[in-house]
C-alpha atoms as a PDB file:
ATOM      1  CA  UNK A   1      88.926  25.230  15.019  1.00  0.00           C
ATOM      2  CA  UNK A   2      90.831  25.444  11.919  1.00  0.00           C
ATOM      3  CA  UNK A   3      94.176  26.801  13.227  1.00  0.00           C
ATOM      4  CA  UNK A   4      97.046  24.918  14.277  1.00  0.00           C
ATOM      5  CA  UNK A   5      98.595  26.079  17.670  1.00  0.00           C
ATOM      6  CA  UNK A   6     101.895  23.947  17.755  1.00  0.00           C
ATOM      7  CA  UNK A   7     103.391  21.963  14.885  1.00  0.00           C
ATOM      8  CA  UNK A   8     106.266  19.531  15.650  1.00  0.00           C
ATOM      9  CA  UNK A   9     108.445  18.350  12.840  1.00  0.00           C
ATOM     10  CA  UNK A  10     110.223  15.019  13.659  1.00  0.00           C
ATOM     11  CA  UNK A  11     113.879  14.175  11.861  1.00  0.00           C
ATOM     12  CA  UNK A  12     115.610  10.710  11.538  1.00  0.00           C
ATOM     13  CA  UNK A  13     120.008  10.680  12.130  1.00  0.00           C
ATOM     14  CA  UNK A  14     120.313  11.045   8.231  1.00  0.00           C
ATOM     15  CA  UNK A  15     117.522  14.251   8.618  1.00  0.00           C
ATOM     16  CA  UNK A  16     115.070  12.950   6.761  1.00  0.00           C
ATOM     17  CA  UNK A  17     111.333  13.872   7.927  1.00  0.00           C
ATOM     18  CA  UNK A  18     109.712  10.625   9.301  1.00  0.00           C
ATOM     19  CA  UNK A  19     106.455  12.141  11.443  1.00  0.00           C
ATOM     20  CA  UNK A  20     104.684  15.409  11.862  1.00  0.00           C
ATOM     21  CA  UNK A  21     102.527  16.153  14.660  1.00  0.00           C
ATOM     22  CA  UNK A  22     100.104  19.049  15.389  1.00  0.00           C
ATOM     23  CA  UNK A  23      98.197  20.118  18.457  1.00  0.00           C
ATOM     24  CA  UNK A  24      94.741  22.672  17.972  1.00  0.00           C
ATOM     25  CA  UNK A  25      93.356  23.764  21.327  1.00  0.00           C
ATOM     26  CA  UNK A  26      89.856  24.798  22.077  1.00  0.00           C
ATOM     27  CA  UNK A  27      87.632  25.616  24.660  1.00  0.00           C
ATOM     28  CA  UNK A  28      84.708  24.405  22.966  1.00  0.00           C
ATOM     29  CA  UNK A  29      83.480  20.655  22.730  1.00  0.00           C
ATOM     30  CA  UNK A  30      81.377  20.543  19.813  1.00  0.00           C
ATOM     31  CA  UNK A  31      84.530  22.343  18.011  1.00  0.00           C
ATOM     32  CA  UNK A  32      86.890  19.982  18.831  1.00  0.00           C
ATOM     33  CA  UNK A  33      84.273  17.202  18.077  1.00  0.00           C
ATOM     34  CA  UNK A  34      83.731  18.604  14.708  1.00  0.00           C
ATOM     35  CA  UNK A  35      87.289  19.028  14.024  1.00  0.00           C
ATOM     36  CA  UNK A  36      87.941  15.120  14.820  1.00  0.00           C
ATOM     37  CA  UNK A  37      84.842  13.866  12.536  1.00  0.00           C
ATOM     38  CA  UNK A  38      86.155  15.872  10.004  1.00  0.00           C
ATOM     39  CA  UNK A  39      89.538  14.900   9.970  1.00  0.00           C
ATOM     40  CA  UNK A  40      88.459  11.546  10.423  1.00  0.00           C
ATOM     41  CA  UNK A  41      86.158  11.463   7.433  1.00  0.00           C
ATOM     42  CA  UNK A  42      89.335  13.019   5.056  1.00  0.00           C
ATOM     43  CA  UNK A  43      91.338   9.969   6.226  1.00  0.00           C
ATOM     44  CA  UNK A  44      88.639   7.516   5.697  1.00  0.00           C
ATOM     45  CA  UNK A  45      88.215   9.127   2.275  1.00  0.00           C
ATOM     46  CA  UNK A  46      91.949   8.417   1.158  1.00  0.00           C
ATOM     47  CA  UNK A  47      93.286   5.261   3.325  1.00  0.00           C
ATOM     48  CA  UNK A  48      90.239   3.545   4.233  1.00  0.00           C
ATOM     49  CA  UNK A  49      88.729   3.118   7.714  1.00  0.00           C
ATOM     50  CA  UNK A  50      90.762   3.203  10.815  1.00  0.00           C
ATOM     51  CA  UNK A  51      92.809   0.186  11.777  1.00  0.00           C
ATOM     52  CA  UNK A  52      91.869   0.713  15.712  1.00  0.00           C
ATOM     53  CA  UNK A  53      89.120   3.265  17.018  1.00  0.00           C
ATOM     54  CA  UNK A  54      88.748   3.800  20.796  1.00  0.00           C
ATOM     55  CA  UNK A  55      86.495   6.336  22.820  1.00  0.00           C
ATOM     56  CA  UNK A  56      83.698   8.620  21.531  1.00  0.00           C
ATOM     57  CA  UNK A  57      84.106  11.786  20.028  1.00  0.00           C
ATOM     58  CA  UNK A  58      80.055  12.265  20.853  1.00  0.00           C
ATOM     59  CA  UNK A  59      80.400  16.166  22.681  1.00  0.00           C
ATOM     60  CA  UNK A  60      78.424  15.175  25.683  1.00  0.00           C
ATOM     61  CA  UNK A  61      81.345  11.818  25.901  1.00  0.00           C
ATOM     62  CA  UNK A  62      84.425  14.388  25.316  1.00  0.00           C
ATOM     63  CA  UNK A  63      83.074  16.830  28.082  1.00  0.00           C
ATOM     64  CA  UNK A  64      81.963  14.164  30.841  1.00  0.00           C
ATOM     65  CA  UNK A  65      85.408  14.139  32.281  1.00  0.00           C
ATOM     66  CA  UNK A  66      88.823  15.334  32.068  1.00  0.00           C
ATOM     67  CA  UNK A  67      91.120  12.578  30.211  1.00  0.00           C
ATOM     68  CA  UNK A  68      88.056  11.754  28.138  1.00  0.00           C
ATOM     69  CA  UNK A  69      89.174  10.700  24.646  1.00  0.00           C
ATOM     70  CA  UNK A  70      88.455   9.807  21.305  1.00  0.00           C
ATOM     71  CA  UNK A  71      91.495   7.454  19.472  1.00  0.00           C
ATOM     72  CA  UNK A  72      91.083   6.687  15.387  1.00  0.00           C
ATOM     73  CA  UNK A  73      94.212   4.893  14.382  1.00  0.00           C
ATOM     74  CA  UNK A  74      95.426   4.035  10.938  1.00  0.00           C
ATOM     75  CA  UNK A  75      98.305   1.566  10.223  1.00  0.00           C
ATOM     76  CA  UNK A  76      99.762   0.034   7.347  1.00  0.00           C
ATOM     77  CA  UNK A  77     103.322  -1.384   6.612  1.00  0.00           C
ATOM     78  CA  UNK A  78     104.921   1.871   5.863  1.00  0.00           C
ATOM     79  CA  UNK A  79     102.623   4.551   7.811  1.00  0.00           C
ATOM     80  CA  UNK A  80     100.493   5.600  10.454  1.00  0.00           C
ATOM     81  CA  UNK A  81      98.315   8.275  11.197  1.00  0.00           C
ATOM     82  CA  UNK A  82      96.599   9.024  15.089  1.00  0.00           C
ATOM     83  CA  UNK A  83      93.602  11.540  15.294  1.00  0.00           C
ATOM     84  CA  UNK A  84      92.496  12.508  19.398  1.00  0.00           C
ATOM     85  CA  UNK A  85      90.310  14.315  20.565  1.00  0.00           C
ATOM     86  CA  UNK A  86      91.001  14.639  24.479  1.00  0.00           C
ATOM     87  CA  UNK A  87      89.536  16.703  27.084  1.00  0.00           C
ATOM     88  CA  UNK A  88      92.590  18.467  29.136  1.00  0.00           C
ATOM     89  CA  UNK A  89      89.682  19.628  32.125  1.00  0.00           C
ATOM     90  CA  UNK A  90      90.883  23.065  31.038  1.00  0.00           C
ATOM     91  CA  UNK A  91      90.060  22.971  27.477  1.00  0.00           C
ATOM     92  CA  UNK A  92      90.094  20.057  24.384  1.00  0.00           C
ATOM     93  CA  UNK A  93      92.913  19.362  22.390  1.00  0.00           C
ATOM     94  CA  UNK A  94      93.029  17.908  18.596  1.00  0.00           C
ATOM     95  CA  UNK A  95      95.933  16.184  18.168  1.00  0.00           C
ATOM     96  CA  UNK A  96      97.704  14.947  14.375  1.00  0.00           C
ATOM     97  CA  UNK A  97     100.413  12.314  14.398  1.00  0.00           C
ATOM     98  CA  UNK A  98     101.427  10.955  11.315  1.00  0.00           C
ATOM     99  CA  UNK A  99     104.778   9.371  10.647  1.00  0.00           C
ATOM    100  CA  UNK A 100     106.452   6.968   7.858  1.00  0.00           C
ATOM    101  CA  UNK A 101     108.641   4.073   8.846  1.00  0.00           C
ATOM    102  CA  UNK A 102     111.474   3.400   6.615  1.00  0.00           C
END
């Protein structure tokens, strides 16, 4: 699970980038659960734990349900980053938010 399907760039009224989301889609669990620890453990490396966690990204968690989800947040004064893994019932998505405020 390493490419990104959809990439959304996110301008303020003066055009200046504030966020950048992406989406990665899989049919797999343990993929998407892999993808989330790892993403999780490059953020952890750099800003510190997560602010808020919610949810399990355990595979057998993730594929128990449809809307199943695992939330890491991390917030500071200036920025915030959102990992989830979610399962759609058709397939698991990875989703990226990360966005500045000014």
């Amino acid at each position: 699970m390493t490419s990104v399907n959809e990439t959304w760039f996110e301008l303020d009224d003066r055009g200046v980038l504030y966020a950048i989301k992406t989406v990665r889609r899989t049919e797999d669990v343990a993929r998407v659960a892999q993808a989330f620890t790892a993403t999780t453990a490059a953020l952890n490396a750099r800003a510190g734990g997560p602010t808020q966690r919610a949810g399990s990204s355990a595979p057998a968690t993730l594929a128990s349900g449809a809307f199943q989800q695992a939330t890491s947040e991390y917030r500071f004064r200036d920025y915030r980053a959102v990992i989830r893994a979610t399962n759609m019932g058709d397939g698991y998505v990875l989703t990226e938010s990360y966005t500045t405020f000014n």
